[in-house]
PDB file of N, CA and C in Angstrom:
ATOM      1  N   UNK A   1      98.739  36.975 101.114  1.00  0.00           N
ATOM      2  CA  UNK A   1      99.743  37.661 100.345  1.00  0.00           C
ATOM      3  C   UNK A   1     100.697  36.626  99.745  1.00  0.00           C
ATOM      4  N   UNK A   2     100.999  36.998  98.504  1.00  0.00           N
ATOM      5  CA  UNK A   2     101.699  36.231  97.723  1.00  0.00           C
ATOM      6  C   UNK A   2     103.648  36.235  98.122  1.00  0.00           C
ATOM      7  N   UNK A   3     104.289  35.414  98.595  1.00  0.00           N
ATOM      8  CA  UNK A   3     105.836  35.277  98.818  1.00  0.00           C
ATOM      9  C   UNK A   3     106.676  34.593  97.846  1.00  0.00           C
ATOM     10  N   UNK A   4     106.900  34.750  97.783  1.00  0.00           N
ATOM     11  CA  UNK A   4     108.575  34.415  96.254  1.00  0.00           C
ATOM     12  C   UNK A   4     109.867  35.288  97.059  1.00  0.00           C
ATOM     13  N   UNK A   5     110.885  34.184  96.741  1.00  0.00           N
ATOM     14  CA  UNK A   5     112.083  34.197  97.521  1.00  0.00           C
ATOM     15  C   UNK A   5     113.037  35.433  96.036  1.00  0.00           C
ATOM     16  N   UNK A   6     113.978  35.641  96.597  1.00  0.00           N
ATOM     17  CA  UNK A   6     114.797  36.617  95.538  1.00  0.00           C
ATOM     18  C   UNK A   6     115.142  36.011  94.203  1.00  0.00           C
ATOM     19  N   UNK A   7     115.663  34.725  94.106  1.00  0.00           N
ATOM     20  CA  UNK A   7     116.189  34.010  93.408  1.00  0.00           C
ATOM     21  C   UNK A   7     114.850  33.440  92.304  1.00  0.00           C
ATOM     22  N   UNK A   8     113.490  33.988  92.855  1.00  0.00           N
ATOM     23  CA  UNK A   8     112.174  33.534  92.096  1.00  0.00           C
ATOM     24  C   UNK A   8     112.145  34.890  91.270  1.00  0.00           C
ATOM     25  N   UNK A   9     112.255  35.862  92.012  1.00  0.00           N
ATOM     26  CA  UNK A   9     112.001  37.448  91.573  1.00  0.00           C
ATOM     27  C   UNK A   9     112.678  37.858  90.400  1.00  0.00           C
ATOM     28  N   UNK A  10     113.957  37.524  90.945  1.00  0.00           N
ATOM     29  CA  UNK A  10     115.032  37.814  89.425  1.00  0.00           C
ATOM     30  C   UNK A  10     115.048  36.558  88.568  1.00  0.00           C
ATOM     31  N   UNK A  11     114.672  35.450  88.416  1.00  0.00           N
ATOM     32  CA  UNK A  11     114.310  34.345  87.341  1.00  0.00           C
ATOM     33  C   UNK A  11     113.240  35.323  86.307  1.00  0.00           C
ATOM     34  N   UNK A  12     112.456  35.707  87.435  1.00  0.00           N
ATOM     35  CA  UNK A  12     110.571  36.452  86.440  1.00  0.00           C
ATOM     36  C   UNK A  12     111.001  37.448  85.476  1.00  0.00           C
ATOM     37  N   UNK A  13     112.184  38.603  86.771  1.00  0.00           N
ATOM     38  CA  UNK A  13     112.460  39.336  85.671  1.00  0.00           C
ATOM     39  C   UNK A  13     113.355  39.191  84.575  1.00  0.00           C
ATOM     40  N   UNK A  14     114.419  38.484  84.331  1.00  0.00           N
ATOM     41  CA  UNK A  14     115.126  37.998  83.359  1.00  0.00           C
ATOM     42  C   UNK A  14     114.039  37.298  82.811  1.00  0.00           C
ATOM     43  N   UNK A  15     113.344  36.650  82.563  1.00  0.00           N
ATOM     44  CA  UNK A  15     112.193  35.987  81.568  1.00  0.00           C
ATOM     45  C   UNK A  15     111.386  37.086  80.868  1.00  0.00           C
ATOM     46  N   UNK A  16     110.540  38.266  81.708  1.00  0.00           N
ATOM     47  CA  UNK A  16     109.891  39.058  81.065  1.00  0.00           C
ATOM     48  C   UNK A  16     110.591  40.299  80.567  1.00  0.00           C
ATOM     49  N   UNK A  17     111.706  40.215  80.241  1.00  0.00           N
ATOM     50  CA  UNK A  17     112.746  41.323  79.856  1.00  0.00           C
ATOM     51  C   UNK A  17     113.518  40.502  78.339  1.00  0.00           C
ATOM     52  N   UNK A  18     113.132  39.478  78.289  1.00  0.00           N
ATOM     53  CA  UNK A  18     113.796  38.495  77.046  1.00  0.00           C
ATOM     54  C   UNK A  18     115.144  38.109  77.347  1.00  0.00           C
ATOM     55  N   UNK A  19     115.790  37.976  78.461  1.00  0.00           N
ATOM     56  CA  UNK A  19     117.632  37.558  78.732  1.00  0.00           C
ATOM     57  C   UNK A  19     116.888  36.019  78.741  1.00  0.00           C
ATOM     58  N   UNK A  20     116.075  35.384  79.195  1.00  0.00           N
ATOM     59  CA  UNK A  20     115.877  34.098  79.080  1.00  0.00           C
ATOM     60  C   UNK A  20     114.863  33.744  78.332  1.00  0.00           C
ATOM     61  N   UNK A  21     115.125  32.577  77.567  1.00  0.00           N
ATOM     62  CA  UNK A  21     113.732  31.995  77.381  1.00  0.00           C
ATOM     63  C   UNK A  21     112.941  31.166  77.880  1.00  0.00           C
ATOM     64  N   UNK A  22     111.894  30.520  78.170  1.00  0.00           N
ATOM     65  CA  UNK A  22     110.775  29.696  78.874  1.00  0.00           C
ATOM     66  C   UNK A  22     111.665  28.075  78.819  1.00  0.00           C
ATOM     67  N   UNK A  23     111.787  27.952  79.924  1.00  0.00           N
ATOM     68  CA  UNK A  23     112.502  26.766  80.259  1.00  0.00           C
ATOM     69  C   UNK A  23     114.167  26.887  80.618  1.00  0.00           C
ATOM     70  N   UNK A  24     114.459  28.180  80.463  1.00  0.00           N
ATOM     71  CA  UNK A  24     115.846  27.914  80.763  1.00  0.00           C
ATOM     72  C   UNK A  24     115.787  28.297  82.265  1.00  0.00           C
ATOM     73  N   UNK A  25     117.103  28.085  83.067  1.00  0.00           N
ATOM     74  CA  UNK A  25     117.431  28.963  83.996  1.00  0.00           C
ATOM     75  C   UNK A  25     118.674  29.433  84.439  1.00  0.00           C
ATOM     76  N   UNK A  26     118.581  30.697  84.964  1.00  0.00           N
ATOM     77  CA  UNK A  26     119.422  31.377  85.297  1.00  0.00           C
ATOM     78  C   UNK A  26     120.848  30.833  85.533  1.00  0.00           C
ATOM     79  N   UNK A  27     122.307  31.280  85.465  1.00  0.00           N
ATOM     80  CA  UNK A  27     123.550  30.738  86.406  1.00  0.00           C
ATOM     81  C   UNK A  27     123.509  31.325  87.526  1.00  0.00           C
ATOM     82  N   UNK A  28     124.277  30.599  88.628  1.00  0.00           N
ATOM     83  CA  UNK A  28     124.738  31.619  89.668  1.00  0.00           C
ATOM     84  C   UNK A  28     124.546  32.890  89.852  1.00  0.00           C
ATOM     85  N   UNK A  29     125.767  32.879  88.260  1.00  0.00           N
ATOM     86  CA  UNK A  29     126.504  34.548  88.822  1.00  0.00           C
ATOM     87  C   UNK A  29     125.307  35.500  88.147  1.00  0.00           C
ATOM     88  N   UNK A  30     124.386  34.960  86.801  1.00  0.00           N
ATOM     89  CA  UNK A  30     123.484  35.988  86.216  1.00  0.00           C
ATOM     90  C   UNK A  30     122.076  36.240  87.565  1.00  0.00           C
ATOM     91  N   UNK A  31     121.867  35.655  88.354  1.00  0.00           N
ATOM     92  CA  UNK A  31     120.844  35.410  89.458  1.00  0.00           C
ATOM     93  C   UNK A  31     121.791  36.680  90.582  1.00  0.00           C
ATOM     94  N   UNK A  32     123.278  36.494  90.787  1.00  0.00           N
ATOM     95  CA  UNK A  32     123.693  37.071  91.500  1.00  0.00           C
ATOM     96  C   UNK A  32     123.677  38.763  90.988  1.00  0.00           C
ATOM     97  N   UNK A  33     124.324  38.819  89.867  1.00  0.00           N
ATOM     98  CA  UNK A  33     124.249  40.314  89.393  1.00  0.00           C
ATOM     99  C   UNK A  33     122.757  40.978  89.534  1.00  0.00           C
ATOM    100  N   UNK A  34     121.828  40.112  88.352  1.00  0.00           N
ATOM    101  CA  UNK A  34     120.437  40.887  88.503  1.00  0.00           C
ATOM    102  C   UNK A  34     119.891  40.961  90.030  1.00  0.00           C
ATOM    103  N   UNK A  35     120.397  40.418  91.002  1.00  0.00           N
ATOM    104  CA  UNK A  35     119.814  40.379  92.698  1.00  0.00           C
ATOM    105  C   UNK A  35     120.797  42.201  92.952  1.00  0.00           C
ATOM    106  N   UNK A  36     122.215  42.217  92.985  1.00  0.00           N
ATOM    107  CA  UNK A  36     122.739  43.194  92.710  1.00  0.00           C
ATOM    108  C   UNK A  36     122.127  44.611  92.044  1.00  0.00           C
ATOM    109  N   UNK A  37     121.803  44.395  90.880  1.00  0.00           N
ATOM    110  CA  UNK A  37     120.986  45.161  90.335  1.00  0.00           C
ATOM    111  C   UNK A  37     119.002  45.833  90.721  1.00  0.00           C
ATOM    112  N   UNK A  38     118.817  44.494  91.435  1.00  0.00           N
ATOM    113  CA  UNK A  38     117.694  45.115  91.788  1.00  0.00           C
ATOM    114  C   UNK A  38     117.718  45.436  93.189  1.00  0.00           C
ATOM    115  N   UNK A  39     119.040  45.418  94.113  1.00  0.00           N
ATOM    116  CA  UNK A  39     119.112  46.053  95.508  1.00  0.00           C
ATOM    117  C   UNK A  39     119.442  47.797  94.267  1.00  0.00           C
ATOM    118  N   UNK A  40     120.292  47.666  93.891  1.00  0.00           N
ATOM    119  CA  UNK A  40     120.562  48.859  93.423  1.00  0.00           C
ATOM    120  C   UNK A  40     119.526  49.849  93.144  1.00  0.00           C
ATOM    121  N   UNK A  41     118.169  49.362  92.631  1.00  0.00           N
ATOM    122  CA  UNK A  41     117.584  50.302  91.884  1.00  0.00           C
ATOM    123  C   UNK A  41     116.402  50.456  93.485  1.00  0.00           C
ATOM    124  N   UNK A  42     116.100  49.464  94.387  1.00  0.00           N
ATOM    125  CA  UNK A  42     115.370  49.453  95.245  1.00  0.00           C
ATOM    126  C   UNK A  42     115.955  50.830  96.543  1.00  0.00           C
ATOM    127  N   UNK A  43     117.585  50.624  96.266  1.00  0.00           N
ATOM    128  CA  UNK A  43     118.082  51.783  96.894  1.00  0.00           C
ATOM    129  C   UNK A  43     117.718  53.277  96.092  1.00  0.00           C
ATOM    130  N   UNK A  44     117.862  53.367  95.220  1.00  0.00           N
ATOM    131  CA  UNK A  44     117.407  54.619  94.562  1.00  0.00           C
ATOM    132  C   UNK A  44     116.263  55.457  94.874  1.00  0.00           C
ATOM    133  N   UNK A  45     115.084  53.882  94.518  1.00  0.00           N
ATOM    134  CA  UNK A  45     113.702  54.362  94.867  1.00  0.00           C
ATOM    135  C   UNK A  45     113.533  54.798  96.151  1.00  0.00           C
ATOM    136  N   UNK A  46     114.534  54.475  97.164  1.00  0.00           N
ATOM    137  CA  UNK A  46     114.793  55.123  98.808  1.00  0.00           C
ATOM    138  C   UNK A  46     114.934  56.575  99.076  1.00  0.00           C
ATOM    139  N   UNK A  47     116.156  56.387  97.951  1.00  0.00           N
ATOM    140  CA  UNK A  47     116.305  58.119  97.744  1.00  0.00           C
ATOM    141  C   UNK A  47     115.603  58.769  97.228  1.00  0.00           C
ATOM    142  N   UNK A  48     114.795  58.720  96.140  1.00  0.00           N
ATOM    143  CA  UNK A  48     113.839  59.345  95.572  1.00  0.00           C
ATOM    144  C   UNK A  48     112.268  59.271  96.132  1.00  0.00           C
ATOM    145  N   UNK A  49     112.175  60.473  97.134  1.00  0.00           N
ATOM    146  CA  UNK A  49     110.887  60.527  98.036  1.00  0.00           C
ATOM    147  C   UNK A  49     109.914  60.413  96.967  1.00  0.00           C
ATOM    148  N   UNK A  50     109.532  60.903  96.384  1.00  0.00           N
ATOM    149  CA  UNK A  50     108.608  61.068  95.267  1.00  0.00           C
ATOM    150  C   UNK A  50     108.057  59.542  94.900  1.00  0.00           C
ATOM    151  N   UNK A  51     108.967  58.685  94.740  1.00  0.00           N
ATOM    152  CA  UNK A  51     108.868  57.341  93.836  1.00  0.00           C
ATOM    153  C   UNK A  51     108.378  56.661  95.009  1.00  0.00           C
ATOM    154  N   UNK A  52     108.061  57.095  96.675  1.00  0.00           N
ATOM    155  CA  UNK A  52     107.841  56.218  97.789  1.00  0.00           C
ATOM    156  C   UNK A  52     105.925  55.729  96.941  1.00  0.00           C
ATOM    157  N   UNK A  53     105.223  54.596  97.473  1.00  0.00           N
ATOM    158  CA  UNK A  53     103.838  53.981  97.401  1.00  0.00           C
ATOM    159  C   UNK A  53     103.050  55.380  98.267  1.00  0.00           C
ATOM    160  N   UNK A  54     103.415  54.951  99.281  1.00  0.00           N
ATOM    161  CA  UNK A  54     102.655  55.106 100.016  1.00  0.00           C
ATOM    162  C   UNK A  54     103.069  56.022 101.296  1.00  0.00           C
ATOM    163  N   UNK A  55     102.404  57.389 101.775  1.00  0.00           N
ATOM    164  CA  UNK A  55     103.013  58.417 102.926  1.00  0.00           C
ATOM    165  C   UNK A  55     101.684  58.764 103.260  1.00  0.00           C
ATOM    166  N   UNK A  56     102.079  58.037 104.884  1.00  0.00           N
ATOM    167  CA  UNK A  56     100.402  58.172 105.906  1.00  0.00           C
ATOM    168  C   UNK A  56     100.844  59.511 107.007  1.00  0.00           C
ATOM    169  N   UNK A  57      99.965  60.388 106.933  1.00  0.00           N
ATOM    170  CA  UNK A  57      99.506  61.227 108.250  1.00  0.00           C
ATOM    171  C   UNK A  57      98.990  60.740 109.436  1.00  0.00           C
ATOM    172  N   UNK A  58      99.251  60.899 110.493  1.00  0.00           N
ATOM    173  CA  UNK A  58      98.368  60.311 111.679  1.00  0.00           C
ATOM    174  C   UNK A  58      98.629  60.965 112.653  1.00  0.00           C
ATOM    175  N   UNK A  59      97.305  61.694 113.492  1.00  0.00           N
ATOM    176  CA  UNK A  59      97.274  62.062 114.310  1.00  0.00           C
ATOM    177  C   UNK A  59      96.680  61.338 115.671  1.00  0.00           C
ATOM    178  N   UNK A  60      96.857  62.140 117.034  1.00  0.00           N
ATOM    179  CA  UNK A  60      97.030  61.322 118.406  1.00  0.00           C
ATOM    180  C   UNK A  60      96.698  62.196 119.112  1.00  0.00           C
ATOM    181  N   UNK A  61      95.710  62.532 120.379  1.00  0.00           N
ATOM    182  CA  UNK A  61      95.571  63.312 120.970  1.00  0.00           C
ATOM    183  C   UNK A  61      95.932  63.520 122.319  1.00  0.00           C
ATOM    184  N   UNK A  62      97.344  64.163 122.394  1.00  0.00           N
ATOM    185  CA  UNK A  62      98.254  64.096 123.280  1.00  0.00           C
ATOM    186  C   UNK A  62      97.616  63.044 124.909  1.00  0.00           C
ATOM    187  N   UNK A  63      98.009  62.739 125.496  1.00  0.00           N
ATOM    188  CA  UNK A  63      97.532  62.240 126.938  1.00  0.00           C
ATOM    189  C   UNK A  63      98.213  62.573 128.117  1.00  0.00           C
ATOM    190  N   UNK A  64      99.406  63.186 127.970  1.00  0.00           N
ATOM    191  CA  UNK A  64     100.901  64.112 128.448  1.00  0.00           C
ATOM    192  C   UNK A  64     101.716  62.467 129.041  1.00  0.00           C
ATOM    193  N   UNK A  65     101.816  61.738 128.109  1.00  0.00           N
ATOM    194  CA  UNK A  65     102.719  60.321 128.453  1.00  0.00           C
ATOM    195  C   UNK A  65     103.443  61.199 128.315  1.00  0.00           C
ATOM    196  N   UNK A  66     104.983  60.581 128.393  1.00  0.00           N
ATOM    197  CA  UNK A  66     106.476  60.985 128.334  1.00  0.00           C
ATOM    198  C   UNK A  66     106.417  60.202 126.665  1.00  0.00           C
ATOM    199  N   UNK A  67     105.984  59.253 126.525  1.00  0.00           N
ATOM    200  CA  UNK A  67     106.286  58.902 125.076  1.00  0.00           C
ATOM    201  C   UNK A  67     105.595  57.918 124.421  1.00  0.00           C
ATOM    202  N   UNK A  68     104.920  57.534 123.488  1.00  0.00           N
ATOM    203  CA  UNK A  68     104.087  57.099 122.318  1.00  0.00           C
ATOM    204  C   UNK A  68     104.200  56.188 122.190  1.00  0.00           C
ATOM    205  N   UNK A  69     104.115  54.863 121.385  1.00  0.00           N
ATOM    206  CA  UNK A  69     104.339  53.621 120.808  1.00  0.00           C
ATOM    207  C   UNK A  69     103.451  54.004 119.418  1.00  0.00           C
ATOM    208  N   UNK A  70     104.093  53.302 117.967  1.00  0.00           N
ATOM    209  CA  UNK A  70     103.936  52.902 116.875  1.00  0.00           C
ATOM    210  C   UNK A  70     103.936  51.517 116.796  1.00  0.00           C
ATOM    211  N   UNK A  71     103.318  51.176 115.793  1.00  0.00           N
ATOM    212  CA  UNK A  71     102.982  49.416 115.190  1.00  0.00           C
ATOM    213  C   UNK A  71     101.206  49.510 115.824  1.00  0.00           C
ATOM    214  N   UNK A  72     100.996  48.097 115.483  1.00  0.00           N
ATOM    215  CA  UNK A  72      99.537  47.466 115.480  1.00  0.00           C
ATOM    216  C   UNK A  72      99.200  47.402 116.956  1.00  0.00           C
ATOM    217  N   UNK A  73      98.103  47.773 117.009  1.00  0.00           N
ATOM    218  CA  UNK A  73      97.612  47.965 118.350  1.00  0.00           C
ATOM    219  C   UNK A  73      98.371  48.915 119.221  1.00  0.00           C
ATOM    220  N   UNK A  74      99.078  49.704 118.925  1.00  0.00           N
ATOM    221  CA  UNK A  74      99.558  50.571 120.110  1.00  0.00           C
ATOM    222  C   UNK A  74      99.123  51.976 119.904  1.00  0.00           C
ATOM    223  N   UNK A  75      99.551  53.445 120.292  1.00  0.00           N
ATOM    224  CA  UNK A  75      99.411  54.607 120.157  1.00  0.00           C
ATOM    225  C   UNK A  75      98.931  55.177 119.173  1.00  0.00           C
ATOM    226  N   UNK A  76      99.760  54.779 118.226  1.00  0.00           N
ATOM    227  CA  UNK A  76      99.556  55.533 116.958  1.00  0.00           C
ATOM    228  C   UNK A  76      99.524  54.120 116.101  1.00  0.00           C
ATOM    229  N   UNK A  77      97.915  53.196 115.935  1.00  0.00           N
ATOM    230  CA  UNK A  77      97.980  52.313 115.380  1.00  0.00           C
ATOM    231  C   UNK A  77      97.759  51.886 113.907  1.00  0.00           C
ATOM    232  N   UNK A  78      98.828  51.691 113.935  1.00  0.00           N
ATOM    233  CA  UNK A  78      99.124  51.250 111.934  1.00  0.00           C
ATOM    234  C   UNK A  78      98.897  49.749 111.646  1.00  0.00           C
ATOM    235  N   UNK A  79      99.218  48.724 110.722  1.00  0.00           N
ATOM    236  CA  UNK A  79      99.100  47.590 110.486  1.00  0.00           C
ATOM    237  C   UNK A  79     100.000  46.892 110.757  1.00  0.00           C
ATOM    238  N   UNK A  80     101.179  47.749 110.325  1.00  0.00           N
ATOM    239  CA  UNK A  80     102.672  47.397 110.267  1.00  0.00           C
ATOM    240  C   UNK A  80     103.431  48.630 110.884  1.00  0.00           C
ATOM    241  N   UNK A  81     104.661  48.102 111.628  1.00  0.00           N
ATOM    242  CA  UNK A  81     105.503  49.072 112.322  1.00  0.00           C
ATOM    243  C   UNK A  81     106.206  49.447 110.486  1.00  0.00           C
ATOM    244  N   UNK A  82     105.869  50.552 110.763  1.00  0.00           N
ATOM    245  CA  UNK A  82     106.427  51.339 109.552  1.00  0.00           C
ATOM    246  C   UNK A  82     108.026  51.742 109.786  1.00  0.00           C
ATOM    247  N   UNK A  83     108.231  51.463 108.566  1.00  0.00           N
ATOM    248  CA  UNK A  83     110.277  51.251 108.458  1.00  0.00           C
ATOM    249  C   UNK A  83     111.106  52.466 108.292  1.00  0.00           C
ATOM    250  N   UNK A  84     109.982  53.864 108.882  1.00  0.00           N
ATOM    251  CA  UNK A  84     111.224  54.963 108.889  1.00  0.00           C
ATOM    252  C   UNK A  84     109.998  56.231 109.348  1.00  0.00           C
ATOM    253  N   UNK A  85     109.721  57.300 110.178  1.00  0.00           N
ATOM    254  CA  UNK A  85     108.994  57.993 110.350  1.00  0.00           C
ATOM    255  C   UNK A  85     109.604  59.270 110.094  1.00  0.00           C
ATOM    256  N   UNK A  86     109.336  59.529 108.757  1.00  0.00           N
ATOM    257  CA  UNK A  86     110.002  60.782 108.559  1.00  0.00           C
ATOM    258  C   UNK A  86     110.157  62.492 109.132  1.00  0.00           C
ATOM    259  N   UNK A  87     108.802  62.893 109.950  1.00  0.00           N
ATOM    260  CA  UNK A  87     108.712  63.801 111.058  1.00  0.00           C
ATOM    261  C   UNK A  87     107.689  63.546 112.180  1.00  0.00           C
ATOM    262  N   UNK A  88     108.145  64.332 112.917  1.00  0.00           N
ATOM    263  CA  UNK A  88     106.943  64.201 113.569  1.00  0.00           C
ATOM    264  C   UNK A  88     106.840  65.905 114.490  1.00  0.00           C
ATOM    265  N   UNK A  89     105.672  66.233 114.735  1.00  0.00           N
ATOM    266  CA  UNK A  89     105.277  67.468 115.636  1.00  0.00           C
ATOM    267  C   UNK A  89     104.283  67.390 116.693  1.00  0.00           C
ATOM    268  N   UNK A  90     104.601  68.761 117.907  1.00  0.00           N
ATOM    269  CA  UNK A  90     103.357  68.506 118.439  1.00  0.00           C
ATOM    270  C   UNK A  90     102.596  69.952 118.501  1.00  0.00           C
ATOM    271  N   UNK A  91     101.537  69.904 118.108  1.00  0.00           N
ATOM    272  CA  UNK A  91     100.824  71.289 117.872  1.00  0.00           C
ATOM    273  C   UNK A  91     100.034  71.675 119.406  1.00  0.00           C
ATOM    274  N   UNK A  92     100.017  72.869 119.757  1.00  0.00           N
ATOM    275  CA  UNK A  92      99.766  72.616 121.357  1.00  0.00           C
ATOM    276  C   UNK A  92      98.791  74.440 120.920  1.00  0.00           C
ATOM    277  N   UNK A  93      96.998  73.728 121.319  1.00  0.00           N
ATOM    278  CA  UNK A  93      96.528  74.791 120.902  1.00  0.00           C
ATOM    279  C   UNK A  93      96.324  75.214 122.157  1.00  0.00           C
TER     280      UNK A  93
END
């Protein structure tokens, strides 16, 4: 997987938006606002369920523990400990 630090992220996007041209770079404070600006819009996309990638289902077939584990290799195993579990139920046929 590809990593770029914040200060790489908002250079790309000020370049492919036309605020810069090829060879310049950013000041401070224009690196600081557009970083500003893209927490801003990353918060939005938080709020707006709709705009989420990606929403996994997963089921588990009870074992009567007192309680579960999430992340890689445990209970309910995902890749990544996922950063918010929006419900959960237990259906008891």
């Amino acid at each position: 997987m590809y990593s770029t630090t914040p200060q790489e992220l908002v250079t790309l996007a000020l370049k492919k938006t036309g605020v810069l041209a090829a060879g310049q770079t950013p000041g401070a404070e224009d690196i600081s606002d557009a970083f500003l600006e893209l927490n801003f819009m990353l918060a939005e996309w938080n709020r707006q369920r709709w705009m989420v990638y990606h929403l996994v289902t997963q089921s588990f077939v009870s074992t009567g523990a007192q309680s579960y584990t999430v992340g890689p290799g445990m209970d309910f195993n995902f890749p990544i400990r996922p950063d918010k579990i929006e419900s959960a139920f237990f259906r008891q046929t």
